[in-house]
PDB file of N, CA and C in Angstrom:
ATOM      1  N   UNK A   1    -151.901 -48.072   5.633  1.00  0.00           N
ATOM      2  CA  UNK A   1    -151.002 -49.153   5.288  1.00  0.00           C
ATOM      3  C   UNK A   1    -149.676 -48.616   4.786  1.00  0.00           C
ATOM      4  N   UNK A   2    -149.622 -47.552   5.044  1.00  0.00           N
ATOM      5  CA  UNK A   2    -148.055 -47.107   4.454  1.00  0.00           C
ATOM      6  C   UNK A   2    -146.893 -47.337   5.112  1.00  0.00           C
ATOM      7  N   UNK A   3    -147.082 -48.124   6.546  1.00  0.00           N
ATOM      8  CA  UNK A   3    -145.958 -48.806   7.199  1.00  0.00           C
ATOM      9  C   UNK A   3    -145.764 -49.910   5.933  1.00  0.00           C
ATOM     10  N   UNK A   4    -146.505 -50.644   5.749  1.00  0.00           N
ATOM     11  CA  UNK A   4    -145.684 -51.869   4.900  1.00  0.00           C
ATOM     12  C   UNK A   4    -145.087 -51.565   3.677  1.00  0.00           C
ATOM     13  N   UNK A   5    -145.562 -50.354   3.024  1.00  0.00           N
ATOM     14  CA  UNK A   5    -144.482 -49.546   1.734  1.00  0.00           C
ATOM     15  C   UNK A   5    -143.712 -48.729   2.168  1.00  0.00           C
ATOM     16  N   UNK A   6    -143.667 -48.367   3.004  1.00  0.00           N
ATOM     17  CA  UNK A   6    -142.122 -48.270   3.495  1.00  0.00           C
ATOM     18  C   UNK A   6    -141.013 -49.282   4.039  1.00  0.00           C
ATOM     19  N   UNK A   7    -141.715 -50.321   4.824  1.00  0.00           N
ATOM     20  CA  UNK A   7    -140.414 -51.285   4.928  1.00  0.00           C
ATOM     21  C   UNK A   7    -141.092 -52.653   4.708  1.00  0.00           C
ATOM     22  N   UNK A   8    -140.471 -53.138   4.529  1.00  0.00           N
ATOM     23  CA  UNK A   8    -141.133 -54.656   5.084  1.00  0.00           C
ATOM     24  C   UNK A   8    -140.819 -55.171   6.450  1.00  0.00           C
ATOM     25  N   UNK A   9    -141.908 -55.943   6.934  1.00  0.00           N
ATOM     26  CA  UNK A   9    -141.452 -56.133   7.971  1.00  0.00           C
ATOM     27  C   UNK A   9    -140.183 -57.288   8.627  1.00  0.00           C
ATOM     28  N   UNK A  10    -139.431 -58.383   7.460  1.00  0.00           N
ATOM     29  CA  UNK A  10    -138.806 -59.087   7.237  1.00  0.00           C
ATOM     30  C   UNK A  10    -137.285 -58.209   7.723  1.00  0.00           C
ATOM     31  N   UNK A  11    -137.459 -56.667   7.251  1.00  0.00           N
ATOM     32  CA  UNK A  11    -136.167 -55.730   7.474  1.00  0.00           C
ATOM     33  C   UNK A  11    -135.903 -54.848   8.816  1.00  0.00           C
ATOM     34  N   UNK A  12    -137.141 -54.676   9.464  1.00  0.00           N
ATOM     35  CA  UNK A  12    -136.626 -53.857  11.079  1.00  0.00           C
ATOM     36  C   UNK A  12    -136.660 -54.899  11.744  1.00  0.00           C
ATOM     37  N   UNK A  13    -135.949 -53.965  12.872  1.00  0.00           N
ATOM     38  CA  UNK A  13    -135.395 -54.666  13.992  1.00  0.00           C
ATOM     39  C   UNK A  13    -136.824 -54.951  14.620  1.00  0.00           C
ATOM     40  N   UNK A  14    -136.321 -55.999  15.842  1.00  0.00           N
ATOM     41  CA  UNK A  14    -137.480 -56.178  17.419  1.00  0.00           C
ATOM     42  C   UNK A  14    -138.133 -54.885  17.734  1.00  0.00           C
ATOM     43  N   UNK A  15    -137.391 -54.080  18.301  1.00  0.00           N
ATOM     44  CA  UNK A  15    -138.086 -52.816  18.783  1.00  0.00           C
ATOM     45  C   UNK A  15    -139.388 -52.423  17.960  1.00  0.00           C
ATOM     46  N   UNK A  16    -138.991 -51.913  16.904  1.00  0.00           N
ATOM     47  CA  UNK A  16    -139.587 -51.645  15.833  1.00  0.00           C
ATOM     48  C   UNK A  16    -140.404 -52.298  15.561  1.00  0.00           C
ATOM     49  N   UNK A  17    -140.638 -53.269  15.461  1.00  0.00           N
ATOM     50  CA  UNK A  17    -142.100 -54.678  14.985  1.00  0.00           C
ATOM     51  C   UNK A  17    -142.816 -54.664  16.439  1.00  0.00           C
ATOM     52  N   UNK A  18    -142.556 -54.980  17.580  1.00  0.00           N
ATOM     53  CA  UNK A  18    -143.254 -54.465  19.023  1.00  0.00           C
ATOM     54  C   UNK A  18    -144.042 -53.298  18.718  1.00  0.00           C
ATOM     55  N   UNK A  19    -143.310 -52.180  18.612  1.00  0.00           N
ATOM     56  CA  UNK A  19    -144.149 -50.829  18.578  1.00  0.00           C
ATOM     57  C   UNK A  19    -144.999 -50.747  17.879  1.00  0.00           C
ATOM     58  N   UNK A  20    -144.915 -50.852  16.176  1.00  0.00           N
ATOM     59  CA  UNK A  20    -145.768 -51.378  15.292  1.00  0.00           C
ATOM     60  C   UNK A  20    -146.882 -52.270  15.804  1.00  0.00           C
ATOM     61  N   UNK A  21    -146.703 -53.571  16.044  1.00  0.00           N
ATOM     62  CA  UNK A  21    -147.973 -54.504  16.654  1.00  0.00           C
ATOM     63  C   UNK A  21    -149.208 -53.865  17.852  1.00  0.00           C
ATOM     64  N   UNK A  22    -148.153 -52.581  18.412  1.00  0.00           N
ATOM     65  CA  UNK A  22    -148.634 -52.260  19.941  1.00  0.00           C
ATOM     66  C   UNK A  22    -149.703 -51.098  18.991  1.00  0.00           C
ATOM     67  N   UNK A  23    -149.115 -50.785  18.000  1.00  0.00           N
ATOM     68  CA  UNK A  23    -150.047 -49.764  17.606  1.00  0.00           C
ATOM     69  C   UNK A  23    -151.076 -50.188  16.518  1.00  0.00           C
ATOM     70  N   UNK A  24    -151.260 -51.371  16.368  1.00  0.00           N
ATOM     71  CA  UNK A  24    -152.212 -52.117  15.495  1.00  0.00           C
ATOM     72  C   UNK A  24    -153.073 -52.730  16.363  1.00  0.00           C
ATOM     73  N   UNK A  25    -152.691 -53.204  17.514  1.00  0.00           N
ATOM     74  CA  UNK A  25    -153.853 -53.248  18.409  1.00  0.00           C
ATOM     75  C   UNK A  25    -154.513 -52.181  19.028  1.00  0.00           C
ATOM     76  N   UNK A  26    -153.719 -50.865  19.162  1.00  0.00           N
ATOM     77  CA  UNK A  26    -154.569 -49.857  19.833  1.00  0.00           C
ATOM     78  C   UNK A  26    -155.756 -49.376  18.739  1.00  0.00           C
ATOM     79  N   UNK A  27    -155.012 -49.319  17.591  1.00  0.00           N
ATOM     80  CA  UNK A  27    -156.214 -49.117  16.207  1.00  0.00           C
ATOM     81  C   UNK A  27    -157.328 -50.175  17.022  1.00  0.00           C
ATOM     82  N   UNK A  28    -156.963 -51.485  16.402  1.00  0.00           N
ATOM     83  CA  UNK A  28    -158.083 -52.364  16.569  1.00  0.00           C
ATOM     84  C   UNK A  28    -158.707 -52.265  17.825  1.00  0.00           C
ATOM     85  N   UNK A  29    -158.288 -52.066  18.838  1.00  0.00           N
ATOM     86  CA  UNK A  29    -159.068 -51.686  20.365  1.00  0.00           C
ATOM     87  C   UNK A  29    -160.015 -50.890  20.003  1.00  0.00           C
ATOM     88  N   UNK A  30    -159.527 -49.263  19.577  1.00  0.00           N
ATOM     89  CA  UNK A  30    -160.704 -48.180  19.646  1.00  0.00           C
ATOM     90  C   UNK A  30    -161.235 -48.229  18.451  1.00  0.00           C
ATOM     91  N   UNK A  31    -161.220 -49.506  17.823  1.00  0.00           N
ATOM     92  CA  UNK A  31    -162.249 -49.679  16.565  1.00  0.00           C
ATOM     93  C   UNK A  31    -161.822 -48.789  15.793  1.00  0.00           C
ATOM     94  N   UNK A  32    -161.087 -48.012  15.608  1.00  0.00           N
ATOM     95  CA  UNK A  32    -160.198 -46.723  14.805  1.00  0.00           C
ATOM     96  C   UNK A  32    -160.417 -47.362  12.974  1.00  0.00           C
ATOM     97  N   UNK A  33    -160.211 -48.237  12.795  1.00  0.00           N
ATOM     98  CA  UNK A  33    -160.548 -49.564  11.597  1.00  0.00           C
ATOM     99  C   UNK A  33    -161.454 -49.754  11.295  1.00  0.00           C
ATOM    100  N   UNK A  34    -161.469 -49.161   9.536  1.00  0.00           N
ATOM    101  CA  UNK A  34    -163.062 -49.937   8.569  1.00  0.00           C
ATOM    102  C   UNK A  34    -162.630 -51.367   8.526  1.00  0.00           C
ATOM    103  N   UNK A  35    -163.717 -52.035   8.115  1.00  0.00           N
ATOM    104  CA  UNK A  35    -163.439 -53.879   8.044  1.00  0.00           C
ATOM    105  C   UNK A  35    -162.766 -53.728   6.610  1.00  0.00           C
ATOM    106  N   UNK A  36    -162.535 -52.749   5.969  1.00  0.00           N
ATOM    107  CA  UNK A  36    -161.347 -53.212   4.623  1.00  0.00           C
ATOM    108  C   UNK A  36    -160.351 -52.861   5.047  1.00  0.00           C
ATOM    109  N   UNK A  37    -160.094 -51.842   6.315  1.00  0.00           N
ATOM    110  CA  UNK A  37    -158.404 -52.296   6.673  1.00  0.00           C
ATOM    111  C   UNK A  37    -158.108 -53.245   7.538  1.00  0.00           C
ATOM    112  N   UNK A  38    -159.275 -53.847   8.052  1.00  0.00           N
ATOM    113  CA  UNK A  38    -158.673 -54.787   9.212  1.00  0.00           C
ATOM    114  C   UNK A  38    -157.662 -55.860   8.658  1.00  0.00           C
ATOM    115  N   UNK A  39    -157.982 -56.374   7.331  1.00  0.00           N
ATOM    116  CA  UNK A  39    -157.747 -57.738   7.006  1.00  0.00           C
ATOM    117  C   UNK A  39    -156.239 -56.925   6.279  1.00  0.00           C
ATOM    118  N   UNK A  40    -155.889 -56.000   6.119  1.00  0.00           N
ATOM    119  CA  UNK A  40    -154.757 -55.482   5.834  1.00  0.00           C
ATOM    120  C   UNK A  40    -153.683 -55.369   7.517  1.00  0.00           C
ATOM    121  N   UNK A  41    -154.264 -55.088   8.369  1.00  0.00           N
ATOM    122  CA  UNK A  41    -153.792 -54.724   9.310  1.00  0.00           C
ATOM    123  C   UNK A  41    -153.380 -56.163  10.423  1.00  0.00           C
ATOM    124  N   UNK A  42    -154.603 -57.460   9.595  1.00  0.00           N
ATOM    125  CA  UNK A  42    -154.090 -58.479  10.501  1.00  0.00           C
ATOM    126  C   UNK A  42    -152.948 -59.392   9.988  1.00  0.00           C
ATOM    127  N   UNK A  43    -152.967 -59.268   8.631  1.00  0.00           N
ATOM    128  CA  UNK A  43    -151.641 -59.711   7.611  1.00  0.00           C
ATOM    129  C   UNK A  43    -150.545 -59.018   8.235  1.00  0.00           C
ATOM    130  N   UNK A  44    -150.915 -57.298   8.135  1.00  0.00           N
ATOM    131  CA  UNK A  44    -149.228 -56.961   8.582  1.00  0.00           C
ATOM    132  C   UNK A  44    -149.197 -57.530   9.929  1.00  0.00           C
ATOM    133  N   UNK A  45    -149.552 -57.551  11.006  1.00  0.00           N
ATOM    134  CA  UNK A  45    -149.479 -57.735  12.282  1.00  0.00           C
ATOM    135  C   UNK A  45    -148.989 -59.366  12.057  1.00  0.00           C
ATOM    136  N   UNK A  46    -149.730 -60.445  11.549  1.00  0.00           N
ATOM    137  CA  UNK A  46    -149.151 -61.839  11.422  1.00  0.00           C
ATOM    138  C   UNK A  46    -147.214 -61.675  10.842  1.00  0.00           C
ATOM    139  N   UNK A  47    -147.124 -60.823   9.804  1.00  0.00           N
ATOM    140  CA  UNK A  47    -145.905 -60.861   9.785  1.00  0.00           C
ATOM    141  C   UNK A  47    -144.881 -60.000  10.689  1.00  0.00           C
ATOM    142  N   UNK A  48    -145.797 -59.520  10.971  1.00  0.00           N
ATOM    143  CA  UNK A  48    -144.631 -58.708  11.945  1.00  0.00           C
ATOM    144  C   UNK A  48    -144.452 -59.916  13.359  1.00  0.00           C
ATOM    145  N   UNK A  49    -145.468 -60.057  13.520  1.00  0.00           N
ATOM    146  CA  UNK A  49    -145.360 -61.343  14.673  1.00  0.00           C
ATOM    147  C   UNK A  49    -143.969 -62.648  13.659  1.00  0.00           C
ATOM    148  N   UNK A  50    -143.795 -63.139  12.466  1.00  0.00           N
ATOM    149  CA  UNK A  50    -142.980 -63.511  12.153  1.00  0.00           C
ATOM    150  C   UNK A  50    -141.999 -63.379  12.045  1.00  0.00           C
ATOM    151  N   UNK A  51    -141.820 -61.777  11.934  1.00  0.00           N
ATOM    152  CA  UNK A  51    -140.523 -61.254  12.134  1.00  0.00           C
ATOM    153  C   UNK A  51    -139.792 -61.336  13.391  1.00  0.00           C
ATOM    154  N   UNK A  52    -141.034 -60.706  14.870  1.00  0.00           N
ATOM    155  CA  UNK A  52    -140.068 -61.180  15.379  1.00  0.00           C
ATOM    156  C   UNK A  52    -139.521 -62.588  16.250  1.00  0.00           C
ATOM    157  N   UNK A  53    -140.772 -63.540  15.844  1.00  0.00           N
ATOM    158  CA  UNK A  53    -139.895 -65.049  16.147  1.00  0.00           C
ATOM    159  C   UNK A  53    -138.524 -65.460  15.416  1.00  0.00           C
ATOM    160  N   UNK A  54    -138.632 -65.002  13.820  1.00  0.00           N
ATOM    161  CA  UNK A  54    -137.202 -64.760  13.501  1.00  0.00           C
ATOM    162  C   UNK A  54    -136.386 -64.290  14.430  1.00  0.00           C
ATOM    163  N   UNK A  55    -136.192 -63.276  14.652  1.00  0.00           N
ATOM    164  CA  UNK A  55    -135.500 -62.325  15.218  1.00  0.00           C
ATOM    165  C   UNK A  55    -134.690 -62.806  16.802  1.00  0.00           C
ATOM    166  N   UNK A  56    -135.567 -63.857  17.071  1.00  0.00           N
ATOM    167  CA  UNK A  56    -135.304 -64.235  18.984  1.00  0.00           C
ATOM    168  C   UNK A  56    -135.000 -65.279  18.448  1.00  0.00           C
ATOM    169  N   UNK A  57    -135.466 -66.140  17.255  1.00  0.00           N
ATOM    170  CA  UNK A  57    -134.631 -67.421  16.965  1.00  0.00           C
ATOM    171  C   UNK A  57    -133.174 -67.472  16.631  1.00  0.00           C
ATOM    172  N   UNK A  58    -132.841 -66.049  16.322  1.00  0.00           N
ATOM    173  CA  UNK A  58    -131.237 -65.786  15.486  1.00  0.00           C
ATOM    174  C   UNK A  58    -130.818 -65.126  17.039  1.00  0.00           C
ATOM    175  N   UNK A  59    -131.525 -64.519  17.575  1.00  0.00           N
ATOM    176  CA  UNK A  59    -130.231 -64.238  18.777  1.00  0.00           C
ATOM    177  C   UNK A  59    -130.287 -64.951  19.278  1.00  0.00           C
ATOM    178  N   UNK A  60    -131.142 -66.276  20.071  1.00  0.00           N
ATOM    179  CA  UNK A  60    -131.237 -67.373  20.421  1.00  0.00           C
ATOM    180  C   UNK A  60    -129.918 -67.818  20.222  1.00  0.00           C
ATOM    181  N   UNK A  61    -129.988 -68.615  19.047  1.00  0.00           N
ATOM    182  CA  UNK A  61    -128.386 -69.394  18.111  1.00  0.00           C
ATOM    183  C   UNK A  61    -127.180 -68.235  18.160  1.00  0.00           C
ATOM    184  N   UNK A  62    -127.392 -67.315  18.190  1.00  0.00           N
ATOM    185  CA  UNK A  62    -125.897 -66.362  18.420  1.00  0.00           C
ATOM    186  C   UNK A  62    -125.680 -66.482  20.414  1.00  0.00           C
ATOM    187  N   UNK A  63    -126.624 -66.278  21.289  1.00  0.00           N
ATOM    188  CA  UNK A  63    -125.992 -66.130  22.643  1.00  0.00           C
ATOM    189  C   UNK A  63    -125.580 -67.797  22.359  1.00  0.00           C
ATOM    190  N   UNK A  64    -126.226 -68.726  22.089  1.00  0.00           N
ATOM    191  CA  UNK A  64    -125.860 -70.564  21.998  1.00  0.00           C
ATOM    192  C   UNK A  64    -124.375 -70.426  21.476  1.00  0.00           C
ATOM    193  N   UNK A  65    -124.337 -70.074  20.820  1.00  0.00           N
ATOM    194  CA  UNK A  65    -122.888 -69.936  19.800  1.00  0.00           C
ATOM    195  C   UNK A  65    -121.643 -69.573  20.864  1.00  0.00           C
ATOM    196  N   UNK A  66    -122.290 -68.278  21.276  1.00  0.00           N
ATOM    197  CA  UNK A  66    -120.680 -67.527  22.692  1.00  0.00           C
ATOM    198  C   UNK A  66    -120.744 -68.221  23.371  1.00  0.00           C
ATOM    199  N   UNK A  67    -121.437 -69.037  23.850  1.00  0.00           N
ATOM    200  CA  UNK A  67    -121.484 -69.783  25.045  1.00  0.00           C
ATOM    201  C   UNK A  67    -120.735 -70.669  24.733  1.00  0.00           C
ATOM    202  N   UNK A  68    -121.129 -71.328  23.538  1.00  0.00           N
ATOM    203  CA  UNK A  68    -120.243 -72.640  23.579  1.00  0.00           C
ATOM    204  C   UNK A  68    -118.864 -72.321  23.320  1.00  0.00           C
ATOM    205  N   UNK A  69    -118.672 -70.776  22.424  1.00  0.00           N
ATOM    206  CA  UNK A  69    -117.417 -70.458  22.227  1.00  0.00           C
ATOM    207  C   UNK A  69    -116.519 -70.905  23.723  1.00  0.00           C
ATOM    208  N   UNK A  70    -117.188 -69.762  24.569  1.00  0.00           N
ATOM    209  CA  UNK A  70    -116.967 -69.736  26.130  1.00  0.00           C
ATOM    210  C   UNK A  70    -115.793 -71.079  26.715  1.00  0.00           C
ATOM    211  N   UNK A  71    -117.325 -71.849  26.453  1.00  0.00           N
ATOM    212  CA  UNK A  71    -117.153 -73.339  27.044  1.00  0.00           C
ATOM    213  C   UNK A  71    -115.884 -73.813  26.782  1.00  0.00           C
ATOM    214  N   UNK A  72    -115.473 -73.356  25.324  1.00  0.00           N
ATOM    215  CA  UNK A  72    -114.251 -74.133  24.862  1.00  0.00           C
ATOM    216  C   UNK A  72    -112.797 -74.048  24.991  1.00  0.00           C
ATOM    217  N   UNK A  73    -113.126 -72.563  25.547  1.00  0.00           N
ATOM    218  CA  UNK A  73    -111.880 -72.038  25.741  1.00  0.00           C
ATOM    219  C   UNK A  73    -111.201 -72.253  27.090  1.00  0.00           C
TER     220      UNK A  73
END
């Protein structure tokens, strides 16, 4: 669990929360996980999944934004 004391996941980028998730399922695939880290590992993974719907919701509203800039000009 020392990814989440080092950052939170609220603070990296997309890339970064992908790779992370990709490597919390490969744990959980090869069973690599006692059942006292799973429930650590499915918290971080839920927020990292929050992070990045944040993340596509704000560039979402920023490409919306140029566009309409676009439009206006």
């Amino acid at each position: 669990m020392l990814f989440l004391t080092l950052m939170s996941p609220t603070n990296i980028k997309y890339s970064a929360s992908v790779k992370r998730l990709e490597e919390i399922l490969e744990s959980i695939d090869r069973s690599n996980v006692g059942i006292d880290e799973l429930a650590d590992l499915v918290k971080e993974a839920a927020e990292l999944i929050k992070n990045c719907r944040a993340l596509i919701a704000s560039s979402e509203q920023s490409v919306q934004e140029s566009l309409k800039t676009l439009e206006e000009a």
